[in-house]
PDB file of N, CA and C in Angstrom:
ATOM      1  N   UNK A   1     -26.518  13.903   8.055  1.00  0.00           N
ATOM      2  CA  UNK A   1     -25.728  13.825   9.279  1.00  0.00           C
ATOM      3  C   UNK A   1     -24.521  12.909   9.108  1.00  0.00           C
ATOM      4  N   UNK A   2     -24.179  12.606   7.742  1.00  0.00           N
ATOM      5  CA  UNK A   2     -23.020  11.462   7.719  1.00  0.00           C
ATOM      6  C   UNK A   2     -21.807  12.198   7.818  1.00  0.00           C
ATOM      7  N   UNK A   3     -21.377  13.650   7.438  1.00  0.00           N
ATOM      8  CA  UNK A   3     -20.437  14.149   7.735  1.00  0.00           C
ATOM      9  C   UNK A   3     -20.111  14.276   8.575  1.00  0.00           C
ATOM     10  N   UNK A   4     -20.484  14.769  10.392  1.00  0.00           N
ATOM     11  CA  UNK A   4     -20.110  14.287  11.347  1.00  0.00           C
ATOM     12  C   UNK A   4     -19.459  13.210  11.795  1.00  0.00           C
ATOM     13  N   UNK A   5     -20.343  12.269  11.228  1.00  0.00           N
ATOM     14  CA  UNK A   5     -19.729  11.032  11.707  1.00  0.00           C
ATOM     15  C   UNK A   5     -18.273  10.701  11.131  1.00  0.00           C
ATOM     16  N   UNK A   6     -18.397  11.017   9.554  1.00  0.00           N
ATOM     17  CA  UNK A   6     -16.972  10.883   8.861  1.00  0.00           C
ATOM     18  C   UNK A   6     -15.754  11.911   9.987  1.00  0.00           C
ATOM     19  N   UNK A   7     -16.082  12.745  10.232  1.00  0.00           N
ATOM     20  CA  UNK A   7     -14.973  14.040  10.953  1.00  0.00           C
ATOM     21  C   UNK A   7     -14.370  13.421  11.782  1.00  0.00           C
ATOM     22  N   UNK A   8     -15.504  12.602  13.063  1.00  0.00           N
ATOM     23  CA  UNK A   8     -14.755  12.149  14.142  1.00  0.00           C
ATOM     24  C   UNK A   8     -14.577  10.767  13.579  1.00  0.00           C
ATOM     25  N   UNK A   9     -14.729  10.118  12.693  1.00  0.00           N
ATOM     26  CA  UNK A   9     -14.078   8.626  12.160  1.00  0.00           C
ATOM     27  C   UNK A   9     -12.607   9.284  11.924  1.00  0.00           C
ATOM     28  N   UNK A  10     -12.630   9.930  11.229  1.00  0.00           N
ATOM     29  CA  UNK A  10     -10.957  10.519  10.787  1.00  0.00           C
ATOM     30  C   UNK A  10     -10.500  10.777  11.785  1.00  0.00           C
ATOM     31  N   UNK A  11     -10.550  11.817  12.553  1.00  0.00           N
ATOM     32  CA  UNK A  11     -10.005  12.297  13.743  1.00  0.00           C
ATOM     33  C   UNK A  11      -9.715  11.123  14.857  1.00  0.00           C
ATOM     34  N   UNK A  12     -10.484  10.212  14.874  1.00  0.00           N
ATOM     35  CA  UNK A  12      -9.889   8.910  16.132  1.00  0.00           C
ATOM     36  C   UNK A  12      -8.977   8.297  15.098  1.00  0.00           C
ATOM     37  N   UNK A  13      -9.089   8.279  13.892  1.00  0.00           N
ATOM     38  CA  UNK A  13      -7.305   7.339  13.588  1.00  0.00           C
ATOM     39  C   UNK A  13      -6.937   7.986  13.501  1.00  0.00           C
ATOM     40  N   UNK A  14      -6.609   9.645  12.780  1.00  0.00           N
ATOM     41  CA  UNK A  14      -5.819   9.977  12.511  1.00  0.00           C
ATOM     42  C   UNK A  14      -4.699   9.974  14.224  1.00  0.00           C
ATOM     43  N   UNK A  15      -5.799  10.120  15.423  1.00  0.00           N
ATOM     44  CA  UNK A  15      -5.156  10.085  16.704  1.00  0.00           C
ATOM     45  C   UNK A  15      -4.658   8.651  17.328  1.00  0.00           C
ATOM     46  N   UNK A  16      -4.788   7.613  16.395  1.00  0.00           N
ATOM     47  CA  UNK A  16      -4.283   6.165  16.765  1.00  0.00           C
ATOM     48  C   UNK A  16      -3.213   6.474  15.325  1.00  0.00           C
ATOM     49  N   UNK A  17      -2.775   6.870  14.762  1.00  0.00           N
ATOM     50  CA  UNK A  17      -2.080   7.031  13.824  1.00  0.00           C
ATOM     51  C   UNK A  17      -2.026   5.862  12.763  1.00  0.00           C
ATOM     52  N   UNK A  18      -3.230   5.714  12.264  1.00  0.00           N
ATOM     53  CA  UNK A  18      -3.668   4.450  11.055  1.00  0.00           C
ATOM     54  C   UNK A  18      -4.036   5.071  10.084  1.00  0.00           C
ATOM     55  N   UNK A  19      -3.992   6.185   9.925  1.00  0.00           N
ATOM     56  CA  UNK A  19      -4.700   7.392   8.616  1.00  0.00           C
ATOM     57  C   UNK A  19      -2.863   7.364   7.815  1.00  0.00           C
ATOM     58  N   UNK A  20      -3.220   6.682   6.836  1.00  0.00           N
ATOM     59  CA  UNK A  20      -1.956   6.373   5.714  1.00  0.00           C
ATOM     60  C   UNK A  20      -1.956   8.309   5.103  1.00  0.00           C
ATOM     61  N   UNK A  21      -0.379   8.319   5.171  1.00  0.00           N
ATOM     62  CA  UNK A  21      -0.178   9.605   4.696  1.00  0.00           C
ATOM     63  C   UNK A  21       0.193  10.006   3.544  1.00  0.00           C
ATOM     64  N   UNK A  22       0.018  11.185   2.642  1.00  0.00           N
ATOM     65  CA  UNK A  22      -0.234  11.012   1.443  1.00  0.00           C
ATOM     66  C   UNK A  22       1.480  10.547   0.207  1.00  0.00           C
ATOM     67  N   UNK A  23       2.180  10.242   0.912  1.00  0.00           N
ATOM     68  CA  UNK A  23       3.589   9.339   0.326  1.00  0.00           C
ATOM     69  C   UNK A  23       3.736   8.015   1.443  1.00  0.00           C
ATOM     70  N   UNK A  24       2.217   7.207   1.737  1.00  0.00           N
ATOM     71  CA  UNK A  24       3.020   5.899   2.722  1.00  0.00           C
ATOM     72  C   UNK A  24       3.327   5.199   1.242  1.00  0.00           C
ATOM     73  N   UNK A  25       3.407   4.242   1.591  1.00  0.00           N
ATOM     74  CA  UNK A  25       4.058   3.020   0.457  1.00  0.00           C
ATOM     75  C   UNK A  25       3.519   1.696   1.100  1.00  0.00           C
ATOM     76  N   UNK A  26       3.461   0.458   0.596  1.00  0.00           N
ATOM     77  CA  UNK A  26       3.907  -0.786   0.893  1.00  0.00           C
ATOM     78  C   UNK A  26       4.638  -0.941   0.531  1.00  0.00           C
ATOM     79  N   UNK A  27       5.237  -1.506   1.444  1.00  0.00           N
ATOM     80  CA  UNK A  27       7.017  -2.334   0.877  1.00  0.00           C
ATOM     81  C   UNK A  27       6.778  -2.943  -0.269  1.00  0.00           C
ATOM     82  N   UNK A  28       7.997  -3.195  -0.993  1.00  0.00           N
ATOM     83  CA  UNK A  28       8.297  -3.515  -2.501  1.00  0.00           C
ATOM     84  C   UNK A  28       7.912  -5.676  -1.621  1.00  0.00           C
ATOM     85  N   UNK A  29       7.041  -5.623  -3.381  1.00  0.00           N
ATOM     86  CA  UNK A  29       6.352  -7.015  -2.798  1.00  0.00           C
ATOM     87  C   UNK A  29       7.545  -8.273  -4.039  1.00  0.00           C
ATOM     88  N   UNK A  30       7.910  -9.703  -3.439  1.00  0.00           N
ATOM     89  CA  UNK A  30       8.635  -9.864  -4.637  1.00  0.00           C
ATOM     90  C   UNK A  30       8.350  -9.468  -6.511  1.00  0.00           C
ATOM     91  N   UNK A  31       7.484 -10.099  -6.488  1.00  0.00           N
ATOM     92  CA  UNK A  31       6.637  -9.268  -7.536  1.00  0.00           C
ATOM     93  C   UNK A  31       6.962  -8.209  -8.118  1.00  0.00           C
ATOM     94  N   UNK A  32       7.006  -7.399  -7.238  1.00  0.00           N
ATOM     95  CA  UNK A  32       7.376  -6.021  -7.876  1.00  0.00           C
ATOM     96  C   UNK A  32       8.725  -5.701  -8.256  1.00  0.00           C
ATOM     97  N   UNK A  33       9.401  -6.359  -7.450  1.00  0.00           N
ATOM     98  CA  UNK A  33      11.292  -5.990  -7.458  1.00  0.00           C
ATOM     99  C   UNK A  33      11.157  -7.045  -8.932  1.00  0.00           C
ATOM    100  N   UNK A  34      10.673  -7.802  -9.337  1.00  0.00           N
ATOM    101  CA  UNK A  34      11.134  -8.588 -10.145  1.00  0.00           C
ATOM    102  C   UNK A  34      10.747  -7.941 -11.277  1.00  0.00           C
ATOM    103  N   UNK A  35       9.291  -7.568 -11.835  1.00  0.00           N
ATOM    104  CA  UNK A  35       8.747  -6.389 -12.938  1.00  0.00           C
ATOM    105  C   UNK A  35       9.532  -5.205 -12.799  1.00  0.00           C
ATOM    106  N   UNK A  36      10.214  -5.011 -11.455  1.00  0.00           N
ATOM    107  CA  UNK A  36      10.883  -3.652 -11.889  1.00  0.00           C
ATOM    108  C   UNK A  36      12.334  -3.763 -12.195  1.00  0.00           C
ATOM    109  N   UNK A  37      12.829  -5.004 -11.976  1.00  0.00           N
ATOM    110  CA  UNK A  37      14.574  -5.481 -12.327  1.00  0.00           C
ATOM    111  C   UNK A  37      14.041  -5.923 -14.102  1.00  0.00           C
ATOM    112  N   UNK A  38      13.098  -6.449 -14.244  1.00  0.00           N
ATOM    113  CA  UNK A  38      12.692  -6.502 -15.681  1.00  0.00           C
ATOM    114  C   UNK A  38      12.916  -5.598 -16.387  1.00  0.00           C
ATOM    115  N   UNK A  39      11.812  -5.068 -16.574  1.00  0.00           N
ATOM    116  CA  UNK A  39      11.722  -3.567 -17.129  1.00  0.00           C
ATOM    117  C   UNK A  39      12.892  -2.733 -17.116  1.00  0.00           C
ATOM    118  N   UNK A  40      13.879  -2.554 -16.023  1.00  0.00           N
ATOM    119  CA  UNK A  40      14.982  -2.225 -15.909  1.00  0.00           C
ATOM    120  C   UNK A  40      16.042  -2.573 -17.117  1.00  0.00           C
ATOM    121  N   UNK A  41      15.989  -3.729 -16.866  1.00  0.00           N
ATOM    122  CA  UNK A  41      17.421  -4.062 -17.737  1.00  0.00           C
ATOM    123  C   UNK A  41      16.689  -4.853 -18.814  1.00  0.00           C
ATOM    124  N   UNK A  42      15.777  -4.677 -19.371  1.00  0.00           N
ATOM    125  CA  UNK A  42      15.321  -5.456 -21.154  1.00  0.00           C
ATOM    126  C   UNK A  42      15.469  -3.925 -21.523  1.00  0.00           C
ATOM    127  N   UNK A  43      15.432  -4.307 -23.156  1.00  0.00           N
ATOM    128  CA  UNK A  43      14.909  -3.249 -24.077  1.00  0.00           C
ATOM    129  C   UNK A  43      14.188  -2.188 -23.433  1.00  0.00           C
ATOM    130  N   UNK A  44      14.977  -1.001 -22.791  1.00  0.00           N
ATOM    131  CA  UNK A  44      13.942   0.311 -21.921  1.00  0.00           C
ATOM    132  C   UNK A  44      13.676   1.009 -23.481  1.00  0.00           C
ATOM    133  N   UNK A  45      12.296   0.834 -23.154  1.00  0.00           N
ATOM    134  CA  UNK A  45      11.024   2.095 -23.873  1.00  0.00           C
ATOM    135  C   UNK A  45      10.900   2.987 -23.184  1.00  0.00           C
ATOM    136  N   UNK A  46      10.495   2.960 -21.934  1.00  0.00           N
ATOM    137  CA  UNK A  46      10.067   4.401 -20.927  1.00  0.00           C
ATOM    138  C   UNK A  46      11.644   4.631 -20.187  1.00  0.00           C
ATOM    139  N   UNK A  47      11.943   5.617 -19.653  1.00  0.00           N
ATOM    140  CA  UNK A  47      13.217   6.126 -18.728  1.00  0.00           C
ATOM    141  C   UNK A  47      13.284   5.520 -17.528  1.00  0.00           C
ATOM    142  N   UNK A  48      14.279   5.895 -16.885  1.00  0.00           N
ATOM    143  CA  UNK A  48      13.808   5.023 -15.545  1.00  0.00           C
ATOM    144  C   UNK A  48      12.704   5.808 -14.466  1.00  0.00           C
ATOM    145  N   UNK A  49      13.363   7.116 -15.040  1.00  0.00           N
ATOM    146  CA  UNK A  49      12.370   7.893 -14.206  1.00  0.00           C
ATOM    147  C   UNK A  49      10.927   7.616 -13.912  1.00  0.00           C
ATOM    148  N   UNK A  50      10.574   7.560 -15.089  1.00  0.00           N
ATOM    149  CA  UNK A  50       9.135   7.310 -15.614  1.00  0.00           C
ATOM    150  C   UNK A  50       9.272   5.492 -14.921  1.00  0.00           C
ATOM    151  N   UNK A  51       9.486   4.807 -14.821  1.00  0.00           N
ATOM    152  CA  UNK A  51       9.312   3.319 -14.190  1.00  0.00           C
ATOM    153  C   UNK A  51       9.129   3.150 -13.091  1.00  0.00           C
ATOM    154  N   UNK A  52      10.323   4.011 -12.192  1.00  0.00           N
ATOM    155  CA  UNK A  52      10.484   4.459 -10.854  1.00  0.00           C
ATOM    156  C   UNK A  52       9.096   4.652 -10.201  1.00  0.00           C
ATOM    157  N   UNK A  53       8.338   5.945 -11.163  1.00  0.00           N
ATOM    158  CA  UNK A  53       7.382   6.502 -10.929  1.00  0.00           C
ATOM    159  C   UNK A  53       6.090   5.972 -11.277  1.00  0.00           C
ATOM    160  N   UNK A  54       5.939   5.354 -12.164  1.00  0.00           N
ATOM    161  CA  UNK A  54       4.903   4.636 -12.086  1.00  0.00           C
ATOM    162  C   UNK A  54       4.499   3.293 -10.571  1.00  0.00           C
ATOM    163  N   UNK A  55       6.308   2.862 -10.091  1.00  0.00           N
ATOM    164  CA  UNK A  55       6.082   1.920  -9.087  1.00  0.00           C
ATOM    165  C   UNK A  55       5.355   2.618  -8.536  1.00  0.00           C
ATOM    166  N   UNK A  56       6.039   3.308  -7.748  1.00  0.00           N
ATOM    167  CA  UNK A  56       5.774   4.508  -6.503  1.00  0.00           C
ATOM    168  C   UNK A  56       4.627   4.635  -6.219  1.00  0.00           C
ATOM    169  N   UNK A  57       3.769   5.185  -7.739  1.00  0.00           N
ATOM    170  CA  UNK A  57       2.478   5.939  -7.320  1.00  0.00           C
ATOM    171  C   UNK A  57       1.637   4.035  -7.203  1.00  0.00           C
ATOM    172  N   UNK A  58       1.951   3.342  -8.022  1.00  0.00           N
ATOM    173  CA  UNK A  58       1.137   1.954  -7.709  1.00  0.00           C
ATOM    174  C   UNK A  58       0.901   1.405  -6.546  1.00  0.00           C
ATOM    175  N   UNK A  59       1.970   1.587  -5.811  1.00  0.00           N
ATOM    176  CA  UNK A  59       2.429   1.087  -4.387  1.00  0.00           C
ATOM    177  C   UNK A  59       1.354   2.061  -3.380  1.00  0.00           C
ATOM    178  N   UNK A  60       1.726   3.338  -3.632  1.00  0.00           N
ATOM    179  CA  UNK A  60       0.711   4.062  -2.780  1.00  0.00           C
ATOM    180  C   UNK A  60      -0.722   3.915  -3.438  1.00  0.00           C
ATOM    181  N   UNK A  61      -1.266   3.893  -4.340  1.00  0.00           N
ATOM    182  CA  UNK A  61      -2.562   3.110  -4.404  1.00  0.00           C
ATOM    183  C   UNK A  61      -2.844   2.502  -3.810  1.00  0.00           C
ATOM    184  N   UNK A  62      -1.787   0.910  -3.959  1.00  0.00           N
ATOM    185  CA  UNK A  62      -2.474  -0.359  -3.198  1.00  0.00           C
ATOM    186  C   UNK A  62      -2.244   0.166  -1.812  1.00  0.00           C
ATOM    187  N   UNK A  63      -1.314   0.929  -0.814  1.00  0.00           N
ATOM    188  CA  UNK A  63      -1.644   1.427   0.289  1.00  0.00           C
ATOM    189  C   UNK A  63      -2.676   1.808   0.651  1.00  0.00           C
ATOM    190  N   UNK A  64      -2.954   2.929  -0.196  1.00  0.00           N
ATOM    191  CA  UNK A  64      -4.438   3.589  -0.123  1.00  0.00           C
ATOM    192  C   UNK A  64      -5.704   2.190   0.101  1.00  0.00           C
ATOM    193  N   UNK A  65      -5.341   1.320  -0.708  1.00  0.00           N
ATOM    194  CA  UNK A  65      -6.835   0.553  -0.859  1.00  0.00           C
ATOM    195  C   UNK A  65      -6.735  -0.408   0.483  1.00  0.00           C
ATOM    196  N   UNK A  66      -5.685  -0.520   0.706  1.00  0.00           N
ATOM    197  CA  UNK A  66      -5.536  -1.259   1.657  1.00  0.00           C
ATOM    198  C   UNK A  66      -6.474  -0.744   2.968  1.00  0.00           C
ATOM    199  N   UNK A  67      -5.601   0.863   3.297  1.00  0.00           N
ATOM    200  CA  UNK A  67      -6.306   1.215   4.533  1.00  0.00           C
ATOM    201  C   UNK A  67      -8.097   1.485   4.435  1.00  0.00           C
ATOM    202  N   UNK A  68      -8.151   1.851   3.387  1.00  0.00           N
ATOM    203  CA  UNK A  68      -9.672   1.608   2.977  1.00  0.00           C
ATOM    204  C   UNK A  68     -10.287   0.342   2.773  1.00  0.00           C
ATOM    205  N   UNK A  69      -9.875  -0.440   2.866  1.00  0.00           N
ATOM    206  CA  UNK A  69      -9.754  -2.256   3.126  1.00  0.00           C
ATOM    207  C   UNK A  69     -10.084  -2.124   4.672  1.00  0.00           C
ATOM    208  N   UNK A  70      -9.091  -1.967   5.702  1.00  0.00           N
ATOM    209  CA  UNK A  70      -9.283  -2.110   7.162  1.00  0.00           C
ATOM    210  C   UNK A  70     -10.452  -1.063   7.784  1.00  0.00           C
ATOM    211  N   UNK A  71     -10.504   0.273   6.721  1.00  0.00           N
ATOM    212  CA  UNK A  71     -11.448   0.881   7.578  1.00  0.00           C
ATOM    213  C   UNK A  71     -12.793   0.707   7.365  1.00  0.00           C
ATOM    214  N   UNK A  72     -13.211   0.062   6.611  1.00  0.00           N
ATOM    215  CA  UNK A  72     -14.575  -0.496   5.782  1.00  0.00           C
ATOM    216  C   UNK A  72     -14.597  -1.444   6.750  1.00  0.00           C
ATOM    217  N   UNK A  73     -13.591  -2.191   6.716  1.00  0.00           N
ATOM    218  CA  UNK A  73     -13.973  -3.580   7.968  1.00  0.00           C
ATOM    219  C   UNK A  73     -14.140  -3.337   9.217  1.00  0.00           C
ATOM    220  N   UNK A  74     -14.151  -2.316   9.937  1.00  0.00           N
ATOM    221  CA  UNK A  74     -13.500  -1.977  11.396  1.00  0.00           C
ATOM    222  C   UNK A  74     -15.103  -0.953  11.807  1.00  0.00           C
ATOM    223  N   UNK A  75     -15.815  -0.759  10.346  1.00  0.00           N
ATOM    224  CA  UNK A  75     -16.574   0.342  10.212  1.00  0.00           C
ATOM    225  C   UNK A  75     -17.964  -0.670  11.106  1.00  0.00           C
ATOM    226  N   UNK A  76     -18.935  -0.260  12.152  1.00  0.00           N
ATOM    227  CA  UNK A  76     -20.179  -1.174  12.447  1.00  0.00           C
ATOM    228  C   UNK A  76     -20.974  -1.500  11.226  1.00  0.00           C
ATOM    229  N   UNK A  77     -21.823  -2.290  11.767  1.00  0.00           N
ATOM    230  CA  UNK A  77     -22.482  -2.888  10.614  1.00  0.00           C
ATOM    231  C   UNK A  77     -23.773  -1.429  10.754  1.00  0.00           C
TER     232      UNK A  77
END
């Protein structure tokens, strides 16, 4: 019976609009602008493309884990 419960768990955020969509992002953290002005302008091995893209998809990870962070917490005991 846990699938039910998952359907309408999704369905009430997705209707409070907290269900992260599949390109959210977190904003660029200093951290990151700084590994990516790095990498940028030293000795490029990979393209930028490929750098760009590796941020990107990292960023939406840690999004991802994030909202799976709040919904684990928010979840009853």
């Amino acid at each position: 019976m846990q699938a039910p419960r998952l359907v309408i768990t999704r369905a009430a955020e997705q209707a409070r609009g907290t269900q992260p969509g599949p390109d959210t992002l977190i904003p660029l953290s200093s951290n990151e602008i700084r590994r990516l002005f790095t990498r940028l302008v030293s000795t490029v091995q990979h393209h930028t493309s490929h750098i760009l893209h590796w941020s990107q998809w990292r960023r939406r990870r840690q999004a991802q884990a994030r909202a799976a962070h709040y919904r684990k917490r928010l979840e009853p005991p």
